[in-house]
Every structure is written in C-alpha cells, then in structure tokens.
PDB file of N, CA and C in Angstrom:
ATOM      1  N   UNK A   1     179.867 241.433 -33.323  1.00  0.00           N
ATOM      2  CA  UNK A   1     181.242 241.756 -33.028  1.00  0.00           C
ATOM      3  C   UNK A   1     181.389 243.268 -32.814  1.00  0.00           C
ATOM      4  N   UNK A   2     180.946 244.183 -34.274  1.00  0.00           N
ATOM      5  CA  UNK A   2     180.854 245.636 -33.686  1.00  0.00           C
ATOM      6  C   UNK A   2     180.478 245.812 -32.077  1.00  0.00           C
ATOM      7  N   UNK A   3     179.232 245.363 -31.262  1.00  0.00           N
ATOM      8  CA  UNK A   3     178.857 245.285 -30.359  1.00  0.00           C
ATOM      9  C   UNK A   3     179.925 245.597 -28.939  1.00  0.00           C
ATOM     10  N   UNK A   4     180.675 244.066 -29.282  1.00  0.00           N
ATOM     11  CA  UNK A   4     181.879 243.713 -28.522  1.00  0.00           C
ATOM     12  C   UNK A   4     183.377 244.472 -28.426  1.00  0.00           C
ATOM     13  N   UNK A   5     183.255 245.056 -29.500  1.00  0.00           N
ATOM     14  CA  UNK A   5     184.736 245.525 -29.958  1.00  0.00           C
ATOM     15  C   UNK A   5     184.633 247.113 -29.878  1.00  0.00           C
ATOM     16  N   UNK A   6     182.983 248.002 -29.649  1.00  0.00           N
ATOM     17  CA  UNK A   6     182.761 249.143 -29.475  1.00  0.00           C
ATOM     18  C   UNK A   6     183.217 249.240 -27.287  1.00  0.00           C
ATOM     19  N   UNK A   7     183.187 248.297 -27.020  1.00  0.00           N
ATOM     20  CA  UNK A   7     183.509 248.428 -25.519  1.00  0.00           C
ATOM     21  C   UNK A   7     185.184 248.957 -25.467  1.00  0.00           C
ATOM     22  N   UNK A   8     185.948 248.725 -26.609  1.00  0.00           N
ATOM     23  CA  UNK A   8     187.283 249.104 -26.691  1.00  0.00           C
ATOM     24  C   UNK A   8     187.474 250.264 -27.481  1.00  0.00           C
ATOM     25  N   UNK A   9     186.528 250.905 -28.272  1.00  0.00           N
ATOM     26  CA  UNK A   9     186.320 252.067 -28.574  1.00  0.00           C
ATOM     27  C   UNK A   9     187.012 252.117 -30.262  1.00  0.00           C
ATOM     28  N   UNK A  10     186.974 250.401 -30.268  1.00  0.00           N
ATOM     29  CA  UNK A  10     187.490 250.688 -32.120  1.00  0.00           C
ATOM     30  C   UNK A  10     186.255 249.633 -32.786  1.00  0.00           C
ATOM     31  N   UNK A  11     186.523 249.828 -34.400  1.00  0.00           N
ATOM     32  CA  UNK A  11     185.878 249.516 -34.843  1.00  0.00           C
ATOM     33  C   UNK A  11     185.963 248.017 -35.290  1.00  0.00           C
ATOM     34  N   UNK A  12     184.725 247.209 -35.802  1.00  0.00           N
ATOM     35  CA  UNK A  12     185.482 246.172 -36.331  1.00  0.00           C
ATOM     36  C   UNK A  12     186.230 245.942 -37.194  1.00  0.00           C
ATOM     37  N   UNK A  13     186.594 246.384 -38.503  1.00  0.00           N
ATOM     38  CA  UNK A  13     187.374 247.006 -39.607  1.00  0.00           C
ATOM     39  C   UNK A  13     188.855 247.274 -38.622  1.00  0.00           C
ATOM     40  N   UNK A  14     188.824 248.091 -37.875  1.00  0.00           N
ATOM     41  CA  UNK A  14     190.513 248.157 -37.101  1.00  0.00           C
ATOM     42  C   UNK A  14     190.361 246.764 -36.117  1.00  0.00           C
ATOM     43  N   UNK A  15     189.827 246.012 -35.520  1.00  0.00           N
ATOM     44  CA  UNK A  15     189.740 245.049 -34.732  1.00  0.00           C
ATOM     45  C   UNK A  15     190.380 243.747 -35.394  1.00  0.00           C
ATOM     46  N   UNK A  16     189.692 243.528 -37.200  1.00  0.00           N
ATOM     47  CA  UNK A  16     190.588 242.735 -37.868  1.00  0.00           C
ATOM     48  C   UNK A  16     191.663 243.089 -38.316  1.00  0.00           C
ATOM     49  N   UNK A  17     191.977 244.170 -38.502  1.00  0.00           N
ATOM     50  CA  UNK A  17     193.466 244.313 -38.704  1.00  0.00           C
ATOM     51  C   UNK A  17     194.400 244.185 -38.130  1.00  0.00           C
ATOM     52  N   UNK A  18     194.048 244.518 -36.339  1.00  0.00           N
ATOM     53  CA  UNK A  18     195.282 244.555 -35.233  1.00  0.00           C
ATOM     54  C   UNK A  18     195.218 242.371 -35.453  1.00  0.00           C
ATOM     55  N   UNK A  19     193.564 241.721 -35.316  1.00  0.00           N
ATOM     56  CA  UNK A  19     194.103 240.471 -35.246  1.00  0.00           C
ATOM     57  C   UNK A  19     194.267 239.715 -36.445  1.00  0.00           C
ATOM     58  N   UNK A  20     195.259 239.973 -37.813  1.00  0.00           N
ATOM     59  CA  UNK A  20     195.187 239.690 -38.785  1.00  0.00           C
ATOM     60  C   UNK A  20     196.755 238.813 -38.614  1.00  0.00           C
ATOM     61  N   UNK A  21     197.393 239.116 -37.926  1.00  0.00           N
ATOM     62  CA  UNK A  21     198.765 238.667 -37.801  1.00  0.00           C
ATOM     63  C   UNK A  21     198.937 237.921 -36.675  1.00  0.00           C
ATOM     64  N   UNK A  22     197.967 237.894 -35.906  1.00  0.00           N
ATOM     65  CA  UNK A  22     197.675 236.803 -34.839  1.00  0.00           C
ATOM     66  C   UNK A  22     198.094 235.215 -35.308  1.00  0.00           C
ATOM     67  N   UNK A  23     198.250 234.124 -34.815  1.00  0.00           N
ATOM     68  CA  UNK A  23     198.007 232.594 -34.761  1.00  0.00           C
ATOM     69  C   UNK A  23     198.453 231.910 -34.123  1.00  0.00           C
ATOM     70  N   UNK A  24     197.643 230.610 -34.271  1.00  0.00           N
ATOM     71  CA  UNK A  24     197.938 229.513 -33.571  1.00  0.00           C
ATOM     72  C   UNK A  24     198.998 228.565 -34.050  1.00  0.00           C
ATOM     73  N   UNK A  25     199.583 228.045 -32.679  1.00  0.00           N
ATOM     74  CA  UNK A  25     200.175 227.046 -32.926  1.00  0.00           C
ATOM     75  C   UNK A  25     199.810 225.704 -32.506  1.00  0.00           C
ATOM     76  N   UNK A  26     199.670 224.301 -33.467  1.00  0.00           N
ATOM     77  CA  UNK A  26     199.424 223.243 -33.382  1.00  0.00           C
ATOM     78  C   UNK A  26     200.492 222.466 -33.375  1.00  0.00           C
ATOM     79  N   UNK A  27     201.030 221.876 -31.983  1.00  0.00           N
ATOM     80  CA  UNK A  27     202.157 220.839 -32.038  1.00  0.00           C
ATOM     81  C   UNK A  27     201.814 219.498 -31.721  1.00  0.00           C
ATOM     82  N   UNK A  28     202.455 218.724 -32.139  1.00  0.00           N
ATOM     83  CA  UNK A  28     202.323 217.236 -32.060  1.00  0.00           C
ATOM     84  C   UNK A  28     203.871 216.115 -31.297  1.00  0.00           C
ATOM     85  N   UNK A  29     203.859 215.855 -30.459  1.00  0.00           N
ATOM     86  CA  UNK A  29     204.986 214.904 -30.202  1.00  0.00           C
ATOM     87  C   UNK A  29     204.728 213.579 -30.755  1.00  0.00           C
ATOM     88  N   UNK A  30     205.499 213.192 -31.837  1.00  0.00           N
ATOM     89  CA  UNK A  30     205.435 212.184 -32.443  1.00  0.00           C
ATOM     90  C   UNK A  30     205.788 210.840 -31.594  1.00  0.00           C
ATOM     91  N   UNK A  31     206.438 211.238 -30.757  1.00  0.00           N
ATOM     92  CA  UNK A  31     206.617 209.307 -30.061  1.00  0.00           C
ATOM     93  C   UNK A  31     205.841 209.113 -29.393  1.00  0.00           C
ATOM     94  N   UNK A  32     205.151 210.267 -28.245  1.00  0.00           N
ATOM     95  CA  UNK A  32     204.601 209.908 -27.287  1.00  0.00           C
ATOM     96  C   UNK A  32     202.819 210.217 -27.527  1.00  0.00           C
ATOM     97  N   UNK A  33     202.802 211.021 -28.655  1.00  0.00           N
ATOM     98  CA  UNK A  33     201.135 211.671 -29.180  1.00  0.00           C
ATOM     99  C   UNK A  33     200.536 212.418 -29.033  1.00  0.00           C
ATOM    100  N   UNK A  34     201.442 213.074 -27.552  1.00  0.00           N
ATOM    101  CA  UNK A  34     200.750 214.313 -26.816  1.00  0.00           C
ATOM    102  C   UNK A  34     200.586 215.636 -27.650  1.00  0.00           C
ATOM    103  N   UNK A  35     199.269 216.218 -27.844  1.00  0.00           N
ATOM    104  CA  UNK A  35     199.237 217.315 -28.805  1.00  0.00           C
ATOM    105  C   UNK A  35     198.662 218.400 -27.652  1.00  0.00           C
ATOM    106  N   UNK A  36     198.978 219.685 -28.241  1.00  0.00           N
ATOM    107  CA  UNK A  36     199.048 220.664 -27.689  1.00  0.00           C
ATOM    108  C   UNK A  36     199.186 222.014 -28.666  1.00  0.00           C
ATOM    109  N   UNK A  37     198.222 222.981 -27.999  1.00  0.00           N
ATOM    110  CA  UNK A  37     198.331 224.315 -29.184  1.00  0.00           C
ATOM    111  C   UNK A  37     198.394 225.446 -28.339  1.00  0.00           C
ATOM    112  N   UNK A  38     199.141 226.240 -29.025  1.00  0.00           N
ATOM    113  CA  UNK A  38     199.060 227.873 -28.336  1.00  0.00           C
ATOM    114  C   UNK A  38     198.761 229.091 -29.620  1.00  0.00           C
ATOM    115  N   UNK A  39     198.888 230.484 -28.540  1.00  0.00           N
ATOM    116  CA  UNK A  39     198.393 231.259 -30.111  1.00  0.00           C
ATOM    117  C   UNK A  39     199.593 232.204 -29.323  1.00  0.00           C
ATOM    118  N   UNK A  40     200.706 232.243 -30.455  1.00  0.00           N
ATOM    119  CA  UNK A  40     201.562 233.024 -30.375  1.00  0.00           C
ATOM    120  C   UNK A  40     201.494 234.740 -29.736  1.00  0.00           C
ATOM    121  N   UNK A  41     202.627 234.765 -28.724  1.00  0.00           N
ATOM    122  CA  UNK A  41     202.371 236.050 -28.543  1.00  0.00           C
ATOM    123  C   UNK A  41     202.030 237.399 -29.066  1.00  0.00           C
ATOM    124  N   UNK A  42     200.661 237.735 -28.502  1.00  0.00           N
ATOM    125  CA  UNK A  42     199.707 238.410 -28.860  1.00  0.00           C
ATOM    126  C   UNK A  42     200.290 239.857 -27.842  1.00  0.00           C
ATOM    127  N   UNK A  43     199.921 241.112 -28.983  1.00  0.00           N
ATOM    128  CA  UNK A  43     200.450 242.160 -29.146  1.00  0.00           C
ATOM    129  C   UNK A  43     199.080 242.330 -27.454  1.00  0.00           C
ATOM    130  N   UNK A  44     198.946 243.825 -26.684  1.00  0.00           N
ATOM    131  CA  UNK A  44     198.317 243.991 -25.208  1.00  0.00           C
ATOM    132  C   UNK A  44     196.933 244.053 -26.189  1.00  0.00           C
ATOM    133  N   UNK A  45     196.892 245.116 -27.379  1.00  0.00           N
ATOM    134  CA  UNK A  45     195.408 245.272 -28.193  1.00  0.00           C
ATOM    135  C   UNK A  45     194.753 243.787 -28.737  1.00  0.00           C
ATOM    136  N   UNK A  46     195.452 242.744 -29.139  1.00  0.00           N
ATOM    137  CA  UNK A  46     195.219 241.663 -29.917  1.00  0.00           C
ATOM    138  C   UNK A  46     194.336 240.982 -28.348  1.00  0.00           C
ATOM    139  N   UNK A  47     195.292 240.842 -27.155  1.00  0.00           N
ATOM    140  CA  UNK A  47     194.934 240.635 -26.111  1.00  0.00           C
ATOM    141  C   UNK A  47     193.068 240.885 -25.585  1.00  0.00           C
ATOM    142  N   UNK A  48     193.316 241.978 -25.408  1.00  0.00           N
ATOM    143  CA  UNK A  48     191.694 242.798 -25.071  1.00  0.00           C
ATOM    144  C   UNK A  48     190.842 242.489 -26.004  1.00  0.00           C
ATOM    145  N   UNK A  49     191.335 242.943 -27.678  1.00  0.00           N
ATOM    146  CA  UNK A  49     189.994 242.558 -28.638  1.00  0.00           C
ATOM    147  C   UNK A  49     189.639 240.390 -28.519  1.00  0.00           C
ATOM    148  N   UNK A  50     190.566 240.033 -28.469  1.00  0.00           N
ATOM    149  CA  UNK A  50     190.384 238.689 -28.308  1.00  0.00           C
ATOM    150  C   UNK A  50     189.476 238.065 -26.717  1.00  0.00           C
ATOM    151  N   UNK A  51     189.639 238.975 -25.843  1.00  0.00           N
ATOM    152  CA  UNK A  51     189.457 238.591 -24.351  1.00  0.00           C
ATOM    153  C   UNK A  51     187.772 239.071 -24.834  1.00  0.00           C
ATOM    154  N   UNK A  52     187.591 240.359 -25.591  1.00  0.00           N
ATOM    155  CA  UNK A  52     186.354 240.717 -25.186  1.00  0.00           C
ATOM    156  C   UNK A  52     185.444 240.023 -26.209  1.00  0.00           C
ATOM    157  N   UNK A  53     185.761 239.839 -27.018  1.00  0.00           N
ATOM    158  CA  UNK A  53     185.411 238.926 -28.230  1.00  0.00           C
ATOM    159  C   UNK A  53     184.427 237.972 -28.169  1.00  0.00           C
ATOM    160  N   UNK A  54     185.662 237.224 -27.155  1.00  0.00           N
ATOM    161  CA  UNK A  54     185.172 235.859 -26.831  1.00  0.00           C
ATOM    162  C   UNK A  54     184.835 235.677 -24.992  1.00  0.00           C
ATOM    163  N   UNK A  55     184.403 236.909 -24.717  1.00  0.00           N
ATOM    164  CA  UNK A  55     183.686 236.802 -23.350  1.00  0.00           C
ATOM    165  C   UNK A  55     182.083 236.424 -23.390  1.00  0.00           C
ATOM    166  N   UNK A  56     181.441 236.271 -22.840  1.00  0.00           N
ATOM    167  CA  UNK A  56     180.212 235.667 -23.012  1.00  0.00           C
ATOM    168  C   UNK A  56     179.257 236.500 -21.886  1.00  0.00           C
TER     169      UNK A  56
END
C-alpha cells in the first residue's frame, strides 16, 4: 500500500485517516429482492487514494 499511496505523495498512516470515514452502503428491496450497494460520497482525496489503491 505504502507503494501505491507514495504515487500521491502521502503516507499510509495519512491515507487511513483521510479513508477512515469512508463507507458503504448495502440496500435491499424487500418485495422485489433487488440488492444493490454504493460507498457514500467520497471526499476528491478519498477518491484518488481509493482509485490508486485498487488499480492493478
């Protein structure tokens, strides 16, 4: 992660903090079953450390 998160020029130690207040949301429609999740709007930094994170 240091690796990943040095391309944004912070550390991992500040990387969990900006995404500490981050989450997801898990919804469920009960009549019909359809489930569906999002991750609440994410601050532009939460954005980038998450994009680069999980780039491959």
């Amino acid at each position: 992660m240091q690796f990943k998160v040095s391309k944004l020029s912070v550390s991992v130690v500040e990387a969990l903090e900006v995404l500490k207040p981050m989450y997801r949301v898990e919804l469920k429609d009960q009549a019909s079953g359809f489930e569906w999740e999002t991750i609440v709007e994410l601050k532009k930094i939460q954005e980038n450390i998450r994009n680069v994170v999980y780039s491959v």
